[in-house]
PDB file of N, CA and C in Angstrom:
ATOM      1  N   UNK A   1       5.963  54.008 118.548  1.00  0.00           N
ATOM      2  CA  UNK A   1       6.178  55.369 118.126  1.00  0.00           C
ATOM      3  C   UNK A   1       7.027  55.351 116.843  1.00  0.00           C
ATOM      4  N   UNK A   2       6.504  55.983 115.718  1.00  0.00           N
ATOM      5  CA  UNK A   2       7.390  56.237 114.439  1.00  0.00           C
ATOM      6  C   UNK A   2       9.020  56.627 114.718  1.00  0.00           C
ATOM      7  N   UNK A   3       9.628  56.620 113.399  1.00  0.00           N
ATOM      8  CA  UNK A   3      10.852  56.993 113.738  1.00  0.00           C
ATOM      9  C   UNK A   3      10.956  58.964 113.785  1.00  0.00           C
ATOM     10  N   UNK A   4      10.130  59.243 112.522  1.00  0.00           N
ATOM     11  CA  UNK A   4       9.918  60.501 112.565  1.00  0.00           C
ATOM     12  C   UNK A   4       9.396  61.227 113.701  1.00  0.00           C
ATOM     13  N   UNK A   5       8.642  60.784 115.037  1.00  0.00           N
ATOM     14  CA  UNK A   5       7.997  61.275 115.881  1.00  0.00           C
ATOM     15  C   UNK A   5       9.338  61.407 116.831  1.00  0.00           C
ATOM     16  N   UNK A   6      10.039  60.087 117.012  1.00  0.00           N
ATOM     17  CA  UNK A   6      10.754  60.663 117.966  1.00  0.00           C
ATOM     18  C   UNK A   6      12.365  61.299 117.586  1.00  0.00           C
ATOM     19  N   UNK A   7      12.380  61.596 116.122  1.00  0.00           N
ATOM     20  CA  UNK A   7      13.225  62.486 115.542  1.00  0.00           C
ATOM     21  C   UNK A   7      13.081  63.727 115.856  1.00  0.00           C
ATOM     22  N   UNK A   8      11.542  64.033 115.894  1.00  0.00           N
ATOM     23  CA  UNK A   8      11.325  65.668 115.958  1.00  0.00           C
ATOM     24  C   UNK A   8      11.138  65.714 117.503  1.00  0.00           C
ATOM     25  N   UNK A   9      10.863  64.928 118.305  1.00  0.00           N
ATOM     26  CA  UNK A   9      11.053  64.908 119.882  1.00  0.00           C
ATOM     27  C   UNK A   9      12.468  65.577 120.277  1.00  0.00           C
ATOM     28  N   UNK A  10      13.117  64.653 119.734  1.00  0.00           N
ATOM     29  CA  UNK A  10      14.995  64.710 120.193  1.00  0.00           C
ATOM     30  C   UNK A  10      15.393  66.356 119.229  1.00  0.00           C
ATOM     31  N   UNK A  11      14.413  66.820 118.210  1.00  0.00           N
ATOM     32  CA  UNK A  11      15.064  67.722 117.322  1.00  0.00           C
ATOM     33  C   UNK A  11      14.375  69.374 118.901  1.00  0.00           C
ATOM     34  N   UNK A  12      12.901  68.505 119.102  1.00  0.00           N
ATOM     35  CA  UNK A  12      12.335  69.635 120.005  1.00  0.00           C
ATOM     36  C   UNK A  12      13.296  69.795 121.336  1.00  0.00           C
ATOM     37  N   UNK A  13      13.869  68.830 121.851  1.00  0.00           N
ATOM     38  CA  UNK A  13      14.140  68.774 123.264  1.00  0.00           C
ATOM     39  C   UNK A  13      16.081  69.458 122.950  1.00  0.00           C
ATOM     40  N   UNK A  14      16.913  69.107 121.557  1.00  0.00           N
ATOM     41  CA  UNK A  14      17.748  70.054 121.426  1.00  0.00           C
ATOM     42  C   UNK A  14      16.717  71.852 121.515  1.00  0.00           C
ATOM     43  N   UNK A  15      15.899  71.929 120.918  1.00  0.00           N
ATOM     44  CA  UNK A  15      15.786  73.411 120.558  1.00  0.00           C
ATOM     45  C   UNK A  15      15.669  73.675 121.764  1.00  0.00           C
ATOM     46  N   UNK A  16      14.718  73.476 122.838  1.00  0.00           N
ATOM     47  CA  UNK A  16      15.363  73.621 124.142  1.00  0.00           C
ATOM     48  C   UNK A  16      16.254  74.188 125.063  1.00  0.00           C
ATOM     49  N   UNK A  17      17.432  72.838 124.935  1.00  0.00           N
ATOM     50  CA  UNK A  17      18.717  73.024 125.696  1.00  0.00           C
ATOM     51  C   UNK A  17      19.587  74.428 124.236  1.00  0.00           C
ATOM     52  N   UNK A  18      19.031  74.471 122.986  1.00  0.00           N
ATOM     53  CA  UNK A  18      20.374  75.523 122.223  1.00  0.00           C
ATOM     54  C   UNK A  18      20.572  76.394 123.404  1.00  0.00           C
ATOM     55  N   UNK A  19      19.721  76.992 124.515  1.00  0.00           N
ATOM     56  CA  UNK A  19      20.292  78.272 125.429  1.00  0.00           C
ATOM     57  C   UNK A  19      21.230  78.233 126.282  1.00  0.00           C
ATOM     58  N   UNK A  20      22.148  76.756 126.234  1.00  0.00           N
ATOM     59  CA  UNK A  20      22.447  76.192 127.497  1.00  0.00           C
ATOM     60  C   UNK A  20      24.137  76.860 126.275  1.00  0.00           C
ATOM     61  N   UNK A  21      24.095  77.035 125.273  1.00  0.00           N
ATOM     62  CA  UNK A  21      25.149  77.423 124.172  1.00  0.00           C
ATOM     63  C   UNK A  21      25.700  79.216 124.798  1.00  0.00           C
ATOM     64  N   UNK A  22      24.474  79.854 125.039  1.00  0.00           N
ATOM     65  CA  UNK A  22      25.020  81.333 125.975  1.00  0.00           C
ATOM     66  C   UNK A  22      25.345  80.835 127.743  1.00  0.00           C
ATOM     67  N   UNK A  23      24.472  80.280 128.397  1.00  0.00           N
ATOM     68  CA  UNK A  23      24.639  79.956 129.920  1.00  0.00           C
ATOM     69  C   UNK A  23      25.649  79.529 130.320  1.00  0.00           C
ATOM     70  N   UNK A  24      26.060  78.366 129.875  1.00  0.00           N
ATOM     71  CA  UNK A  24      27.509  77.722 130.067  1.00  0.00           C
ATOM     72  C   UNK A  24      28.452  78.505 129.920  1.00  0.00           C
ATOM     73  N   UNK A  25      28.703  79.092 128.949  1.00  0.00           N
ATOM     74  CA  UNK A  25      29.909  80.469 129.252  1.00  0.00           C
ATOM     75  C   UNK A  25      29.974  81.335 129.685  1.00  0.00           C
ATOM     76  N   UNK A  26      28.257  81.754 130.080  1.00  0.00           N
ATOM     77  CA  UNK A  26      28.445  82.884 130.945  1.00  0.00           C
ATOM     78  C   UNK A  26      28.676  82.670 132.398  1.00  0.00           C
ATOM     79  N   UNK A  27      27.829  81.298 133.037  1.00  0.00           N
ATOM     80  CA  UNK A  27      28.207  80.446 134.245  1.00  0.00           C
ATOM     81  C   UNK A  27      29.504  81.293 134.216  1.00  0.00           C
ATOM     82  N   UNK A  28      30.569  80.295 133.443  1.00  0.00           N
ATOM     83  CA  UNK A  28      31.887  79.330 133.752  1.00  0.00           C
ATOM     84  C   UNK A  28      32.760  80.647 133.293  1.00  0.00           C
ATOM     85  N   UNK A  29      32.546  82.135 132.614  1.00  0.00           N
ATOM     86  CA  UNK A  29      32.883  83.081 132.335  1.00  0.00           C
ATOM     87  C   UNK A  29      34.271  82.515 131.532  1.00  0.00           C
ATOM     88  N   UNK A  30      33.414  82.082 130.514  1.00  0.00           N
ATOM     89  CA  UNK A  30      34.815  81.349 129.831  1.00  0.00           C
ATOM     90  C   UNK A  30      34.703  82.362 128.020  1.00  0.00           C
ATOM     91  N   UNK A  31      34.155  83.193 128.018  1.00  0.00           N
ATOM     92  CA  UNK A  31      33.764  84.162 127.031  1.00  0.00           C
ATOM     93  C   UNK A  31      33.215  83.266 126.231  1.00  0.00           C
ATOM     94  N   UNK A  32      33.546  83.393 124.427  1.00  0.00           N
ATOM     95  CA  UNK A  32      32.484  82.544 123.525  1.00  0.00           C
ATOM     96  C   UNK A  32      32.435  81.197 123.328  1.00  0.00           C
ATOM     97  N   UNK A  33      31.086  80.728 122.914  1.00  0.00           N
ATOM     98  CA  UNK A  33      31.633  78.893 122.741  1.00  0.00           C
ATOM     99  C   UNK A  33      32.914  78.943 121.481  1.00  0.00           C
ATOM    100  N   UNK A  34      33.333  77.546 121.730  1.00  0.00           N
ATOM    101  CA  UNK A  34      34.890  77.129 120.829  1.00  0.00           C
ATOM    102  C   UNK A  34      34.496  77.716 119.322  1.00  0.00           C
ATOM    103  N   UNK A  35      34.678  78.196 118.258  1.00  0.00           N
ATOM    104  CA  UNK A  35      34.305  78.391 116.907  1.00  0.00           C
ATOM    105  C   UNK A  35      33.757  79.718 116.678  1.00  0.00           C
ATOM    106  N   UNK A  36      33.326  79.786 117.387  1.00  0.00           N
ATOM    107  CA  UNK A  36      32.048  81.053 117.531  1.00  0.00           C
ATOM    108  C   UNK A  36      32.863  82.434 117.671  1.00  0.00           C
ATOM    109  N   UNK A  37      33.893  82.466 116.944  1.00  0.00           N
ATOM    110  CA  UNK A  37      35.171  83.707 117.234  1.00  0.00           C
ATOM    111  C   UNK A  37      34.685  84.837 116.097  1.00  0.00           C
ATOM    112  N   UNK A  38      35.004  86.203 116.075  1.00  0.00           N
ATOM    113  CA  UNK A  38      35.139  87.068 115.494  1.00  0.00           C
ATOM    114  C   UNK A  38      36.365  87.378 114.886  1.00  0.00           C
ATOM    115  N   UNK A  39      36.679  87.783 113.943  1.00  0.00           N
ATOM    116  CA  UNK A  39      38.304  87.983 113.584  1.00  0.00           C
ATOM    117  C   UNK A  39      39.189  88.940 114.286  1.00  0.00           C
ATOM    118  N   UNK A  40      38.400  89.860 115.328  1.00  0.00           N
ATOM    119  CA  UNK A  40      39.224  90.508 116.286  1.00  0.00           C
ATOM    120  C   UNK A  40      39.390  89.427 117.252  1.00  0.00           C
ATOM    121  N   UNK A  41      38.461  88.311 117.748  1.00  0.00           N
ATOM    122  CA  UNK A  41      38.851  87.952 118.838  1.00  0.00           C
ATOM    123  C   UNK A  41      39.891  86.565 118.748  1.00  0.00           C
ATOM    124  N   UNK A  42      40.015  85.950 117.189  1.00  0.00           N
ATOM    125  CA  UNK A  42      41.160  85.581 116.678  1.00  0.00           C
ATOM    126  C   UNK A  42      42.650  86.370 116.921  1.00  0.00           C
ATOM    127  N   UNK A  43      42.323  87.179 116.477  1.00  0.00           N
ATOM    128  CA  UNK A  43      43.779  88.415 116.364  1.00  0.00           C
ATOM    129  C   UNK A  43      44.233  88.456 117.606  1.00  0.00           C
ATOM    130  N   UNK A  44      43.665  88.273 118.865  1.00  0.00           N
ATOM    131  CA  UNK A  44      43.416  88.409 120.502  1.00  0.00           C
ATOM    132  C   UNK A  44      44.212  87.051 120.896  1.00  0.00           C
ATOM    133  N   UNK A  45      43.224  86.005 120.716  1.00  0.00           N
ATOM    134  CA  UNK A  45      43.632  84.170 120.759  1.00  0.00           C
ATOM    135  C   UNK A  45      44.914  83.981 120.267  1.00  0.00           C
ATOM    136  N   UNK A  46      45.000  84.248 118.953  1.00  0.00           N
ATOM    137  CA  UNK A  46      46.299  83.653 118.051  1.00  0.00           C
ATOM    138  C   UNK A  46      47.267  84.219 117.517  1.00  0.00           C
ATOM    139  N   UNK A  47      46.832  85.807 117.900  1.00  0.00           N
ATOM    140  CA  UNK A  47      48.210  86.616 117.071  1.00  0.00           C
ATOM    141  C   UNK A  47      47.540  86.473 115.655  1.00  0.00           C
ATOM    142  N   UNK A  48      46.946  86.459 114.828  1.00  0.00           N
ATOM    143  CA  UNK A  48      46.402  86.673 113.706  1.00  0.00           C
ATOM    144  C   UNK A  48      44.893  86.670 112.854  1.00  0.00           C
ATOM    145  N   UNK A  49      45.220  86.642 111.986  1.00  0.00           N
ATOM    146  CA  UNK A  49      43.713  86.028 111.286  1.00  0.00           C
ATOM    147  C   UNK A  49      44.668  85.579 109.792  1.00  0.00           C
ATOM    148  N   UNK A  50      43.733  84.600 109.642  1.00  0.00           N
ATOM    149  CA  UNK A  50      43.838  83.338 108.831  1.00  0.00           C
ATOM    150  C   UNK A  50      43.533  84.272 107.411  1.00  0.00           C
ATOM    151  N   UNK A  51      44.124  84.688 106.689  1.00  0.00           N
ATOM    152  CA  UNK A  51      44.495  85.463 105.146  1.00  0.00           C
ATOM    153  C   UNK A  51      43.214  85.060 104.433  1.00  0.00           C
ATOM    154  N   UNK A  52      42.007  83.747 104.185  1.00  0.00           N
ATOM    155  CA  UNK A  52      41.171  83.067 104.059  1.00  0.00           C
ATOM    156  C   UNK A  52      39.976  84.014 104.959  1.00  0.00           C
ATOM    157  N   UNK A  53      39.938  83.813 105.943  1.00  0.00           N
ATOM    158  CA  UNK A  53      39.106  84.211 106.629  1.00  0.00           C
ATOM    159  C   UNK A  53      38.694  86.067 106.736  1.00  0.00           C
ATOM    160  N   UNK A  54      40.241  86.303 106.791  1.00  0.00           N
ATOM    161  CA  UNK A  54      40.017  87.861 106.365  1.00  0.00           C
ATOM    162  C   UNK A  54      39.337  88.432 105.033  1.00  0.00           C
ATOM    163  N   UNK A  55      39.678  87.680 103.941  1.00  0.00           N
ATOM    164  CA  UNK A  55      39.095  87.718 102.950  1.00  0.00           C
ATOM    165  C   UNK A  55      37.497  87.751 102.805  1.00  0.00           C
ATOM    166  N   UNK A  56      37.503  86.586 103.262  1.00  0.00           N
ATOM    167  CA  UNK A  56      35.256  86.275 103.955  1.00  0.00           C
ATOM    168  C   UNK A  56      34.694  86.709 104.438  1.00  0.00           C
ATOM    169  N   UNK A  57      35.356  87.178 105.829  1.00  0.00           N
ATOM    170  CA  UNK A  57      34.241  88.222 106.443  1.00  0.00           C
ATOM    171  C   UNK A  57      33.698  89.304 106.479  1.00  0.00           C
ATOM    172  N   UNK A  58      34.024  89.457 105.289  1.00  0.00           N
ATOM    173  CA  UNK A  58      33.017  90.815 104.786  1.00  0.00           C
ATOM    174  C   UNK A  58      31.985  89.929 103.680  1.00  0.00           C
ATOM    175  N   UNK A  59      32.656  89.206 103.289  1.00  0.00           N
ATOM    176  CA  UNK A  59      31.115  88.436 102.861  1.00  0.00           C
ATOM    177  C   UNK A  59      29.609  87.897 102.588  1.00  0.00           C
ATOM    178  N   UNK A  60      29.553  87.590 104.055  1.00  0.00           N
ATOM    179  CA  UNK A  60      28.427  86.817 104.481  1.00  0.00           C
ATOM    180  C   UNK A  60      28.068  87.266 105.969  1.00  0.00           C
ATOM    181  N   UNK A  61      27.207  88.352 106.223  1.00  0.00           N
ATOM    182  CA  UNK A  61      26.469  88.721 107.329  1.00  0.00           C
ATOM    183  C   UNK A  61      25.527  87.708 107.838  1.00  0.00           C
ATOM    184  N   UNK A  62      24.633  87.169 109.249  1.00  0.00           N
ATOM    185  CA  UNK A  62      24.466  86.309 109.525  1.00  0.00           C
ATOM    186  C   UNK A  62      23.026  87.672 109.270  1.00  0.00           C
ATOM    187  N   UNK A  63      21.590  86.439 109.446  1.00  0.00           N
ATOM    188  CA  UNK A  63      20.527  87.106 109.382  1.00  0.00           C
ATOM    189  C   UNK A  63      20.509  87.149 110.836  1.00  0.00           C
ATOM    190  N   UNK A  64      20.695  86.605 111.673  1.00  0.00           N
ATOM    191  CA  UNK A  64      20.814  86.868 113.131  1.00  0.00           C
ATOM    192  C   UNK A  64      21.350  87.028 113.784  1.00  0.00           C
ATOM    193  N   UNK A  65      22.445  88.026 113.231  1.00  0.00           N
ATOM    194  CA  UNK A  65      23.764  87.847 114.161  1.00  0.00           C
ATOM    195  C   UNK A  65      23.719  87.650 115.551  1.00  0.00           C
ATOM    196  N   UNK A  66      24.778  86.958 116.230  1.00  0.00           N
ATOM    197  CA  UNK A  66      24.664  86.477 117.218  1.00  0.00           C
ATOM    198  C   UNK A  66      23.373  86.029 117.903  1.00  0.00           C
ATOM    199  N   UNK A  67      23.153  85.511 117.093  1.00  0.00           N
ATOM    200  CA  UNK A  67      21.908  84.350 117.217  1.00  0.00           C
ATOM    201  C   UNK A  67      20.590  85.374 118.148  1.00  0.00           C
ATOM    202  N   UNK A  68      20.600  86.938 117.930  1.00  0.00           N
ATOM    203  CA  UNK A  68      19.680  87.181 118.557  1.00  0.00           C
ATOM    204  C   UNK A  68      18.701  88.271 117.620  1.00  0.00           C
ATOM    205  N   UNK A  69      17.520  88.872 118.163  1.00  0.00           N
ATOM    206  CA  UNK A  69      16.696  89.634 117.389  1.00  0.00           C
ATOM    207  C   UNK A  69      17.693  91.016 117.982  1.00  0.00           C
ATOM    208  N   UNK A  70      17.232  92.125 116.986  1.00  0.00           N
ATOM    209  CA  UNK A  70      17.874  93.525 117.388  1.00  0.00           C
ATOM    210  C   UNK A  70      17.387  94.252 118.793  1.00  0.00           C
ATOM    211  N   UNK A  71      18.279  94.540 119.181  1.00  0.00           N
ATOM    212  CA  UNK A  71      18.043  95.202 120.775  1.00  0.00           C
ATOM    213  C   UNK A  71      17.671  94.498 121.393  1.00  0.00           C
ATOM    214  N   UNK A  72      17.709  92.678 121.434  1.00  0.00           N
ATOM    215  CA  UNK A  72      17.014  92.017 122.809  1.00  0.00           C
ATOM    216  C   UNK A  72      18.682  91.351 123.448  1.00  0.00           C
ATOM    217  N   UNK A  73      19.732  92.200 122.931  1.00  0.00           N
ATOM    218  CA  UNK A  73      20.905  91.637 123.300  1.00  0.00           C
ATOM    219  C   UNK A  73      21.065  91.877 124.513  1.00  0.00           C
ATOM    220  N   UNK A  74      20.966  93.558 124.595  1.00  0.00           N
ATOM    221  CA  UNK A  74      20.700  94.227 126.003  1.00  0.00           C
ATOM    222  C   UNK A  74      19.731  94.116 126.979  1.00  0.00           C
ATOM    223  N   UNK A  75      18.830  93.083 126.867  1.00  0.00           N
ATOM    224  CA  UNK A  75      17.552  93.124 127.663  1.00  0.00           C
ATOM    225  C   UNK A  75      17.932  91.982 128.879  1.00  0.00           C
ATOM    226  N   UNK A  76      18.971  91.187 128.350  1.00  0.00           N
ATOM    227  CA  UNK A  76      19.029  90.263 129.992  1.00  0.00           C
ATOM    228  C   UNK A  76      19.361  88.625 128.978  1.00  0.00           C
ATOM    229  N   UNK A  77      20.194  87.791 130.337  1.00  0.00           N
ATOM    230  CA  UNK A  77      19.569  86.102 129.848  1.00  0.00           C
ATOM    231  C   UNK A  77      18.339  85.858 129.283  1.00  0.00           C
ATOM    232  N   UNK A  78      17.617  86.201 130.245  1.00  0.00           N
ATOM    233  CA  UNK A  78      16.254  85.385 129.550  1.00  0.00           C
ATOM    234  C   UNK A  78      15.619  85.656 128.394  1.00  0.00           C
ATOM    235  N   UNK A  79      16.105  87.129 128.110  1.00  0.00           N
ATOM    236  CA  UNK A  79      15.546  87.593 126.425  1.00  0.00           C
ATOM    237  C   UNK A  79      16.266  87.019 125.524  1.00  0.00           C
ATOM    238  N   UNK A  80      17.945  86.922 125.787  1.00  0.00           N
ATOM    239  CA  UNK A  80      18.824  85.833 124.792  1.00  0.00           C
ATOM    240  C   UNK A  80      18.544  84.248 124.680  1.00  0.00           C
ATOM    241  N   UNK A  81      18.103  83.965 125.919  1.00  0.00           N
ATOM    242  CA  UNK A  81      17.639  82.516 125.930  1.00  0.00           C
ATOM    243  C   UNK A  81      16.178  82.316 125.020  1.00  0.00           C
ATOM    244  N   UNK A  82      15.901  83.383 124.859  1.00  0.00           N
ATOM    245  CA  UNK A  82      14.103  82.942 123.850  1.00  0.00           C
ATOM    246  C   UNK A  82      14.471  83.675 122.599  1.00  0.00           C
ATOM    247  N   UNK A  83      15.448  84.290 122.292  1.00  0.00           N
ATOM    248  CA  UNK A  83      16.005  84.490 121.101  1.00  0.00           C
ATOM    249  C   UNK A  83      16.979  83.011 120.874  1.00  0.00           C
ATOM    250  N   UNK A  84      17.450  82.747 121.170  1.00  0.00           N
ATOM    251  CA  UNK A  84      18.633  81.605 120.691  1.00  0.00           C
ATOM    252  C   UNK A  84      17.399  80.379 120.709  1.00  0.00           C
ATOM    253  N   UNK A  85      16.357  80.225 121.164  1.00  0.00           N
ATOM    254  CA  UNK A  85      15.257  79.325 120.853  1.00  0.00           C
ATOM    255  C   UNK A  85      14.710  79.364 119.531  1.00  0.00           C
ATOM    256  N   UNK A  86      14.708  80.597 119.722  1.00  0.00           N
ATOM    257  CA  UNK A  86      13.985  81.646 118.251  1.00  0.00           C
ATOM    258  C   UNK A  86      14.507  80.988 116.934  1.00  0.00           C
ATOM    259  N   UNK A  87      15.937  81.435 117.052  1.00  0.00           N
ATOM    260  CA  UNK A  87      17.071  81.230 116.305  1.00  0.00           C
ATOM    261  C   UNK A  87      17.083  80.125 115.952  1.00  0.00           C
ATOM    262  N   UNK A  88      17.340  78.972 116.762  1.00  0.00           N
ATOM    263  CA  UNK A  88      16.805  77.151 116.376  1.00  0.00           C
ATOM    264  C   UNK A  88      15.465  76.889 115.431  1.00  0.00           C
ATOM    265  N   UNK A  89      14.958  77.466 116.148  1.00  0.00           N
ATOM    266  CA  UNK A  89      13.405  76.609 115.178  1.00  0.00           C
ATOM    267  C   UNK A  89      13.438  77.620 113.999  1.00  0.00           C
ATOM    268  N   UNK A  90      13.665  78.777 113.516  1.00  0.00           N
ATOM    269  CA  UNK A  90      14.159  79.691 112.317  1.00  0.00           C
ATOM    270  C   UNK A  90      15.005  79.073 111.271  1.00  0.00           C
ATOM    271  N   UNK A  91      16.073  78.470 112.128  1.00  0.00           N
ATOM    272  CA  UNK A  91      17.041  77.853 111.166  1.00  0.00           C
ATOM    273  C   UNK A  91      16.186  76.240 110.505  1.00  0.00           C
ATOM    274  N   UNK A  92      15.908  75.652 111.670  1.00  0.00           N
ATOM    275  CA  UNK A  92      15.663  74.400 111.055  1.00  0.00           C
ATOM    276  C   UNK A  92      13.853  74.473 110.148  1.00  0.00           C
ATOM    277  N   UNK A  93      13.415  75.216 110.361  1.00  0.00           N
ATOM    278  CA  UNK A  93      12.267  75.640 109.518  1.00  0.00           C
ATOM    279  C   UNK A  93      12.773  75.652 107.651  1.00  0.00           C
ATOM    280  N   UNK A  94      13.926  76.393 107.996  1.00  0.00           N
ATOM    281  CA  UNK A  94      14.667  77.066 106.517  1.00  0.00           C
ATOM    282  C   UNK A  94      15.425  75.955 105.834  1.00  0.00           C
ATOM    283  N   UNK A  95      15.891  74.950 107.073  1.00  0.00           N
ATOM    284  CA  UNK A  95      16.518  73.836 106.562  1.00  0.00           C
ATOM    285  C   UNK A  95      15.516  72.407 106.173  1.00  0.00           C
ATOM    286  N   UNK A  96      14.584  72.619 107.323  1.00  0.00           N
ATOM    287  CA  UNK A  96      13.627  71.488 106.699  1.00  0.00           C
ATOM    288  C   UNK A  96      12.685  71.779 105.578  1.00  0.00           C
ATOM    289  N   UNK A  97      12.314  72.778 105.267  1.00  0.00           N
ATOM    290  CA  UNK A  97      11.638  73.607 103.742  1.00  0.00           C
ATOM    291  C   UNK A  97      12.672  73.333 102.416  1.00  0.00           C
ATOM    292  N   UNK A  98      13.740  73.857 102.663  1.00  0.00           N
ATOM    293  CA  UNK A  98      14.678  73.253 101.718  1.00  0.00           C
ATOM    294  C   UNK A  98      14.864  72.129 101.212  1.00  0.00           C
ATOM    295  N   UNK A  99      15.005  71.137 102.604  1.00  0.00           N
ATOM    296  CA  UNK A  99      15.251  69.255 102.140  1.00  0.00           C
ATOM    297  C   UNK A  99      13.259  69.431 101.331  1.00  0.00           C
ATOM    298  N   UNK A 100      12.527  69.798 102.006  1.00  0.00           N
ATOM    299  CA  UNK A 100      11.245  69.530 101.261  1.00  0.00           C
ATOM    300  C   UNK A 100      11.477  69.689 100.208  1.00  0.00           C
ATOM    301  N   UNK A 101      11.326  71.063  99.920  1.00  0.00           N
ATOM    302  CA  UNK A 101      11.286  71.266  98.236  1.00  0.00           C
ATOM    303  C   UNK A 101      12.305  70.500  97.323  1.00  0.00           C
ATOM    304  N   UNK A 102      13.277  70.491  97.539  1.00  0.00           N
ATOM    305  CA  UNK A 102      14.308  69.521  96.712  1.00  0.00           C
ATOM    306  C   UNK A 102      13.874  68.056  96.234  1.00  0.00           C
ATOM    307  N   UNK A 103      13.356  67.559  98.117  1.00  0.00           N
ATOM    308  CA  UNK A 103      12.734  66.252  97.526  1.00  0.00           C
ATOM    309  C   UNK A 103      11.672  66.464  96.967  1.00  0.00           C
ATOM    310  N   UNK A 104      10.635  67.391  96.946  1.00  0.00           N
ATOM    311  CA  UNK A 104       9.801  67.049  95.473  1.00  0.00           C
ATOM    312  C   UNK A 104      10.228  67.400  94.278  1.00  0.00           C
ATOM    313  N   UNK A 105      11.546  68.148  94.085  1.00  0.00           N
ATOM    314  CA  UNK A 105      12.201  68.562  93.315  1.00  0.00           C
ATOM    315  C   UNK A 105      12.067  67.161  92.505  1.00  0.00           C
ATOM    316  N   UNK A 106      13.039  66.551  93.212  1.00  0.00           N
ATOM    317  CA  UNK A 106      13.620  64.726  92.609  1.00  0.00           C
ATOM    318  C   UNK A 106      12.512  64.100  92.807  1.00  0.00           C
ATOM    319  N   UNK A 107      11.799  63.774  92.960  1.00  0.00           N
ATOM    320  CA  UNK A 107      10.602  62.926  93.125  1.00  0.00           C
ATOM    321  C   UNK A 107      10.258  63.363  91.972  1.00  0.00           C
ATOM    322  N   UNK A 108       9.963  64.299  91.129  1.00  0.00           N
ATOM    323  CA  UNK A 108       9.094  64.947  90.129  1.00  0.00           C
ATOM    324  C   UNK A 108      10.100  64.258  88.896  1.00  0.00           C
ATOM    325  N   UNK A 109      11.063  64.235  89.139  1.00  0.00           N
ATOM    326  CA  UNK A 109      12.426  63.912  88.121  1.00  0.00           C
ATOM    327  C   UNK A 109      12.477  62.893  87.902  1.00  0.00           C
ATOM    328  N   UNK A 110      11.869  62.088  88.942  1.00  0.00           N
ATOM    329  CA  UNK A 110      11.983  60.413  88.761  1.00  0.00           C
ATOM    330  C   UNK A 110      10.544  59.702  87.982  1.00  0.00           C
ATOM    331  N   UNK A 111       9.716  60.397  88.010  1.00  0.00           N
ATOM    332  CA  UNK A 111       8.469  60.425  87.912  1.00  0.00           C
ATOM    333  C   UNK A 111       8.704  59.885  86.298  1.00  0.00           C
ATOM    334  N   UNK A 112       9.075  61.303  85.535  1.00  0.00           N
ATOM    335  CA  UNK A 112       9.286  61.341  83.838  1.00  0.00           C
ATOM    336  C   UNK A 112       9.647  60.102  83.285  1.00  0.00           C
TER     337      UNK A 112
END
């Protein structure tokens, strides 16, 4: 088996488990995974927000916020679990199109 075959195996079998990222905290009712904070729920955790961070988050809106489509937040687990699937193969689509084009970017560069 190529190396690439069982790259995108191990890349398919994460996209998978990404739902296990909402389940586990909702199980273990441990609220959001580690990182995954809002600057209110900083202010909550730590007594503040980071002067840096306050600055940013008005910045940069996520195209999916919270990793789901609109109104399937309210529909249950299993609609967040095939959104946060969603969300995986979306992202790495956008990320593997990118490394593409670049490398023919440089490939074309080396060519001359």
């Amino acid at each position: 088996m190529k190396i690439t075959t069982k790259l995108w195996i191990g890349i398919g079998i994460l996209i998978i488990l990404s739902p296990l990222g909402l389940i586990i905290p909702e199980y273990f009712k441990s609220g959001n995974a580690w990182g995954e904070w809002s600057s209110n729920e900083l202010q909550k955790l730590i007594g503040y927000v980071p002067k840096g961070l306050k600055e940013l988050s008005s910045l940069w809106n996520a195209p999916m916020s919270e990793y789901t489509i609109k109104g399937w937040g309210e529909k249950g687990p299993k609609h967040l679990s095939f959104t946060y699937i969603i969300s995986a193969i979306t992202g790495i689509l956008i990320i593997t199109s990118v490394i593409f084009i670049i490398g023919k970017l440089l490939v074309k560069k080396g060519n001359k």
